[in-house]
N, C-alpha and C. Protein backbone atom coordinates (compact mmCIF):
# COMPACT_ATOMS: atom_id res chain seq x y z
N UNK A 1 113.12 96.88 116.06
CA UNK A 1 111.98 97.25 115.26
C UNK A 1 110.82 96.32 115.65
N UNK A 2 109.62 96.84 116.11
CA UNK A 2 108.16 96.03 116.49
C UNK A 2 108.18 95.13 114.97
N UNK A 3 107.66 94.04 115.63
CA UNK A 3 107.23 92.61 114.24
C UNK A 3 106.54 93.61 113.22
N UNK A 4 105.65 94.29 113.40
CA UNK A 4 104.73 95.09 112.53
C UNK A 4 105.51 95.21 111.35
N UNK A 5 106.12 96.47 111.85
CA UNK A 5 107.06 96.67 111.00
C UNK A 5 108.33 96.36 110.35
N UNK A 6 108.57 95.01 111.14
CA UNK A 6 109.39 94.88 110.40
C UNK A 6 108.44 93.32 109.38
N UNK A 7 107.33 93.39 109.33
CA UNK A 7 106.28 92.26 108.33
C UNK A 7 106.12 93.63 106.74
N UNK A 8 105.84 95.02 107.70
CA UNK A 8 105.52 95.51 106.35
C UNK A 8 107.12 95.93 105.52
N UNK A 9 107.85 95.42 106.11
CA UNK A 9 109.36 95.83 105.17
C UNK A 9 109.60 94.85 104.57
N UNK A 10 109.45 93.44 104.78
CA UNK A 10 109.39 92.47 104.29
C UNK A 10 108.91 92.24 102.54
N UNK A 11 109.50 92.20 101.89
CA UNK A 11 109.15 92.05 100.95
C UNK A 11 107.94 90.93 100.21
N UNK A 12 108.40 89.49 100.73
CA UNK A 12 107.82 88.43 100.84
C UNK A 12 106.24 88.84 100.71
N UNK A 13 106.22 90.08 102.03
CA UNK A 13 104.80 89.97 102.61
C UNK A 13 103.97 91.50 102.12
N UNK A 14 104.71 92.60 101.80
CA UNK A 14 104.03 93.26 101.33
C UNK A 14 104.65 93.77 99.57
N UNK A 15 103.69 93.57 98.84
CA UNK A 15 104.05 93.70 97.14
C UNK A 15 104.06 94.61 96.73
N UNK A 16 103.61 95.76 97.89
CA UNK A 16 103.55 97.00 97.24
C UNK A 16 104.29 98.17 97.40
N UNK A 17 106.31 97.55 98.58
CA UNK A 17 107.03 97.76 99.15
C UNK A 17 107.49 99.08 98.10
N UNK A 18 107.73 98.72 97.05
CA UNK A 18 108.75 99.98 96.42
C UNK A 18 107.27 101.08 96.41
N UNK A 19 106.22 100.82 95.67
CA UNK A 19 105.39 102.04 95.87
C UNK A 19 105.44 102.63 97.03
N UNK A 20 105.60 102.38 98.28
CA UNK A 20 105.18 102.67 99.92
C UNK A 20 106.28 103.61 99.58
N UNK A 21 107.91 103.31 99.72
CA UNK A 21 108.48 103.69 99.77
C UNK A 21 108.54 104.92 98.92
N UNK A 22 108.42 104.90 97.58
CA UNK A 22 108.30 106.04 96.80
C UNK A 22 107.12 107.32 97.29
N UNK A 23 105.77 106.99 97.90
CA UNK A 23 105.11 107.65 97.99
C UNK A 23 105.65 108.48 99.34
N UNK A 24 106.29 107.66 99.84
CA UNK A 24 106.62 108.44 101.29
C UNK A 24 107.95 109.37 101.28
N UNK A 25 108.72 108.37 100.21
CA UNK A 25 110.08 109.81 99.67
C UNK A 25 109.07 110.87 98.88
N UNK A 26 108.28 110.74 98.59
CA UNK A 26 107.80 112.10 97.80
C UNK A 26 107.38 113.28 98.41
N UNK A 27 106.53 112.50 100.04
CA UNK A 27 105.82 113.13 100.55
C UNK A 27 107.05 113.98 101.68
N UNK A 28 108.27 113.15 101.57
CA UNK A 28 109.56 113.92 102.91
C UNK A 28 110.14 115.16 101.70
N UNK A 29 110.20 114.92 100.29
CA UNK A 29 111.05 115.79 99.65
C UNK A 29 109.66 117.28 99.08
N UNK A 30 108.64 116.70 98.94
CA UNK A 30 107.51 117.79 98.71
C UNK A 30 106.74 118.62 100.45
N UNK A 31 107.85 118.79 101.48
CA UNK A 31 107.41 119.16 102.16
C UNK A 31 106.00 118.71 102.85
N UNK A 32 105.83 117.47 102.46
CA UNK A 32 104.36 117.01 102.92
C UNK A 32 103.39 117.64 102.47
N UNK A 33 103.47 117.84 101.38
CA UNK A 33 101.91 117.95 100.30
C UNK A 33 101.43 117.14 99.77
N UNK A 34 100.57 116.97 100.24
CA UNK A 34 99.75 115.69 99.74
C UNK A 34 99.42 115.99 97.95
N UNK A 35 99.35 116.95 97.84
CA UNK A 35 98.78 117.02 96.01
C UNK A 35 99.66 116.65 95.03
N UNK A 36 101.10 117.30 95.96
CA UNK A 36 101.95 117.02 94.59
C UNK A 36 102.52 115.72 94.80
N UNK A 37 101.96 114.84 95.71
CA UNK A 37 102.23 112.84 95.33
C UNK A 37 101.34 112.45 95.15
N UNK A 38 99.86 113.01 94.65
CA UNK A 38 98.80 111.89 94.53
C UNK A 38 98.70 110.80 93.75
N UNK A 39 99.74 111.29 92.32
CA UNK A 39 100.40 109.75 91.73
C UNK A 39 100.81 108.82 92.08
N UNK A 40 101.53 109.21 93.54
CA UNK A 40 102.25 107.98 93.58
C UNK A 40 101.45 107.52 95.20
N UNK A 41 100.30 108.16 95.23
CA UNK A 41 99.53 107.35 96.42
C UNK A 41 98.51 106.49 95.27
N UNK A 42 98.28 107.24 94.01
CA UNK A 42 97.38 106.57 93.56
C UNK A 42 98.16 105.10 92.84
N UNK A 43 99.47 105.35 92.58
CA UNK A 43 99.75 103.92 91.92
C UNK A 43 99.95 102.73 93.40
N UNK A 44 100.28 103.46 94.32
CA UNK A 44 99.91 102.18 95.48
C UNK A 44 98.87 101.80 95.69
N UNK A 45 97.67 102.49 95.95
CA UNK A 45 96.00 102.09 96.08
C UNK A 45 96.11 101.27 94.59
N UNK A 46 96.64 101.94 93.70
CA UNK A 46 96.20 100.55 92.48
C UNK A 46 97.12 99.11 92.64
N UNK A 47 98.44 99.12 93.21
CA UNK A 47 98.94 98.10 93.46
C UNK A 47 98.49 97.37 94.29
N UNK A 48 98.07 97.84 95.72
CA UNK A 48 96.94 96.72 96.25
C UNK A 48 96.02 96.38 95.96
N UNK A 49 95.06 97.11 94.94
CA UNK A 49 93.96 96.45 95.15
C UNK A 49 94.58 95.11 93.85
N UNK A 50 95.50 95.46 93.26
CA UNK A 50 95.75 94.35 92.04
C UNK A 50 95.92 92.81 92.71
N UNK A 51 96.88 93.38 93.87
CA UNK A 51 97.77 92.13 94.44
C UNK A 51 96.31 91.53 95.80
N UNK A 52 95.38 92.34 96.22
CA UNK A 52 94.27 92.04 96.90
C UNK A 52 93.56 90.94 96.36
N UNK A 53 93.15 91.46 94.90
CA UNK A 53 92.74 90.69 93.84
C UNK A 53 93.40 89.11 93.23
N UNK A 54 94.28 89.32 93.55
CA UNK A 54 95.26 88.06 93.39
C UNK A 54 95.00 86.87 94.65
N UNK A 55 95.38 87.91 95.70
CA UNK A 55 94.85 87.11 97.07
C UNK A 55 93.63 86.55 97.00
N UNK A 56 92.56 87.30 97.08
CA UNK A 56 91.27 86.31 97.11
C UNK A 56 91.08 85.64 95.87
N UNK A 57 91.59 85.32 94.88
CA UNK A 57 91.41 84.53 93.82
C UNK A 57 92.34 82.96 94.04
N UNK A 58 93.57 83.45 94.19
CA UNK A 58 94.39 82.57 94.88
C UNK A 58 93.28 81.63 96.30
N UNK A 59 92.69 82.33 97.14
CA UNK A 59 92.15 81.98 98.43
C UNK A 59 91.40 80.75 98.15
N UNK A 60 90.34 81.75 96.82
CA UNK A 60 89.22 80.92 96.72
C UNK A 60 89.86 79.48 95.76
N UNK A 61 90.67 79.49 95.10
CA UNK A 61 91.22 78.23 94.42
C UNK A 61 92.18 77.20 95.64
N UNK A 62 92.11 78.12 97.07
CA UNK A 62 92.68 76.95 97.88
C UNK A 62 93.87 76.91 97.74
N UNK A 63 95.14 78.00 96.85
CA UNK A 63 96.43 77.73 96.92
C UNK A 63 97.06 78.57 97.97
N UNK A 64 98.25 77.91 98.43
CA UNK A 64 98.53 78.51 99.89
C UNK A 64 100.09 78.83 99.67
N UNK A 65 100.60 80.11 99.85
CA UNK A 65 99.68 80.83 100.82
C UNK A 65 99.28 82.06 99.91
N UNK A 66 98.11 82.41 99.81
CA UNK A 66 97.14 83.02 99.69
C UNK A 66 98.17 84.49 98.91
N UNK A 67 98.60 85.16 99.36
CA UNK A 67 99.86 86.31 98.54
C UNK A 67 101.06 84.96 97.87
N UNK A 68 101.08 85.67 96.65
CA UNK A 68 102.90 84.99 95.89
C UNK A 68 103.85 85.56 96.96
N UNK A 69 104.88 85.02 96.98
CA UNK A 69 106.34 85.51 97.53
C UNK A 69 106.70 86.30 96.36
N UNK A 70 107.73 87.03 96.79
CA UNK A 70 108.51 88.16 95.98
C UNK A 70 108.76 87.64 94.55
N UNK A 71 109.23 86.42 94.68
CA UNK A 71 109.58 85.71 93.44
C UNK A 71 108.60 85.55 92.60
N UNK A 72 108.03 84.79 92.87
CA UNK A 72 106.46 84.26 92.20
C UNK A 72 105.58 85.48 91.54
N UNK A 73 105.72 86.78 92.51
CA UNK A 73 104.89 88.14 91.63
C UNK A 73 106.02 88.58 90.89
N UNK A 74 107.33 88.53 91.12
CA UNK A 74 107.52 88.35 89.74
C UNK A 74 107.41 88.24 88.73
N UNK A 75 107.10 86.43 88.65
CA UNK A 75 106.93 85.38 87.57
C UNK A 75 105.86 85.97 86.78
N UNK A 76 104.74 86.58 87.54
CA UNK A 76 103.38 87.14 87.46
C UNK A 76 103.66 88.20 86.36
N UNK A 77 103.94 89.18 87.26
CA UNK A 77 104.76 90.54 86.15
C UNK A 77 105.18 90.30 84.85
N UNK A 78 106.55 89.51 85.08
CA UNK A 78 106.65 89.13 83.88
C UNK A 78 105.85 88.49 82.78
N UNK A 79 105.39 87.52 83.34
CA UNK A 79 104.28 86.74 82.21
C UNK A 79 103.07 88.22 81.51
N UNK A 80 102.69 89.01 82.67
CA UNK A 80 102.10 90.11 82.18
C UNK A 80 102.75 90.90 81.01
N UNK A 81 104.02 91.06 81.07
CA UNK A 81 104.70 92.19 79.88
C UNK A 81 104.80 93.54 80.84
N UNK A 82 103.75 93.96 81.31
CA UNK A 82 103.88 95.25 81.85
C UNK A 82 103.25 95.10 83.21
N UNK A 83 103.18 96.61 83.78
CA UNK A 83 102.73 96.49 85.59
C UNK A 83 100.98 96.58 85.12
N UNK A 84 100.46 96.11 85.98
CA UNK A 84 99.04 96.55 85.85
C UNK A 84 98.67 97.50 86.61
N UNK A 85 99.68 98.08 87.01
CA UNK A 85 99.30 99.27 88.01
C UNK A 85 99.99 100.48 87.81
């Protein structure tokens, strides 16, 4: 598997792994219609821009590295109560 892909399977590195995955089982079992998954493209566009948002806030306070690990958005989540996305 090219590094690429195997960075975006990575959990560590991308937060928005189970959405990806869901939007793309939706799109193999709906015959590739885009209309009937726009939920679940739209809860990934909202999961990055959440975890984007995290990143440059994180950036600008100088803590490294810049995305939480799997664990840490966790910690996040949880302390939230619910998903923000």
């Amino acid at each position: 598997m090219p590094l690429v892909a195997r960075r975006l399977r990575d959990p560590d590195i991308n937060p928005c792994l189970s959405e990806s995955d869901a939007s793309t089982r939706c799109m193999d079992e709906n015959n590739y219609d885009r209309e009937r998954c726009s939920t679940y493209f739209l809860k990934y566009k909202n999961c990055r821009k959440f975890w984007n948002s995290v990143m440059v806030k994180r950036r600008e306070n100088g803590v490294k590295p810049p995305m939480p690990t799997a664990v840490e958005r966790d910690e996040i989540l949880g302390a939230m109560g619910k998903m923000p996305y």
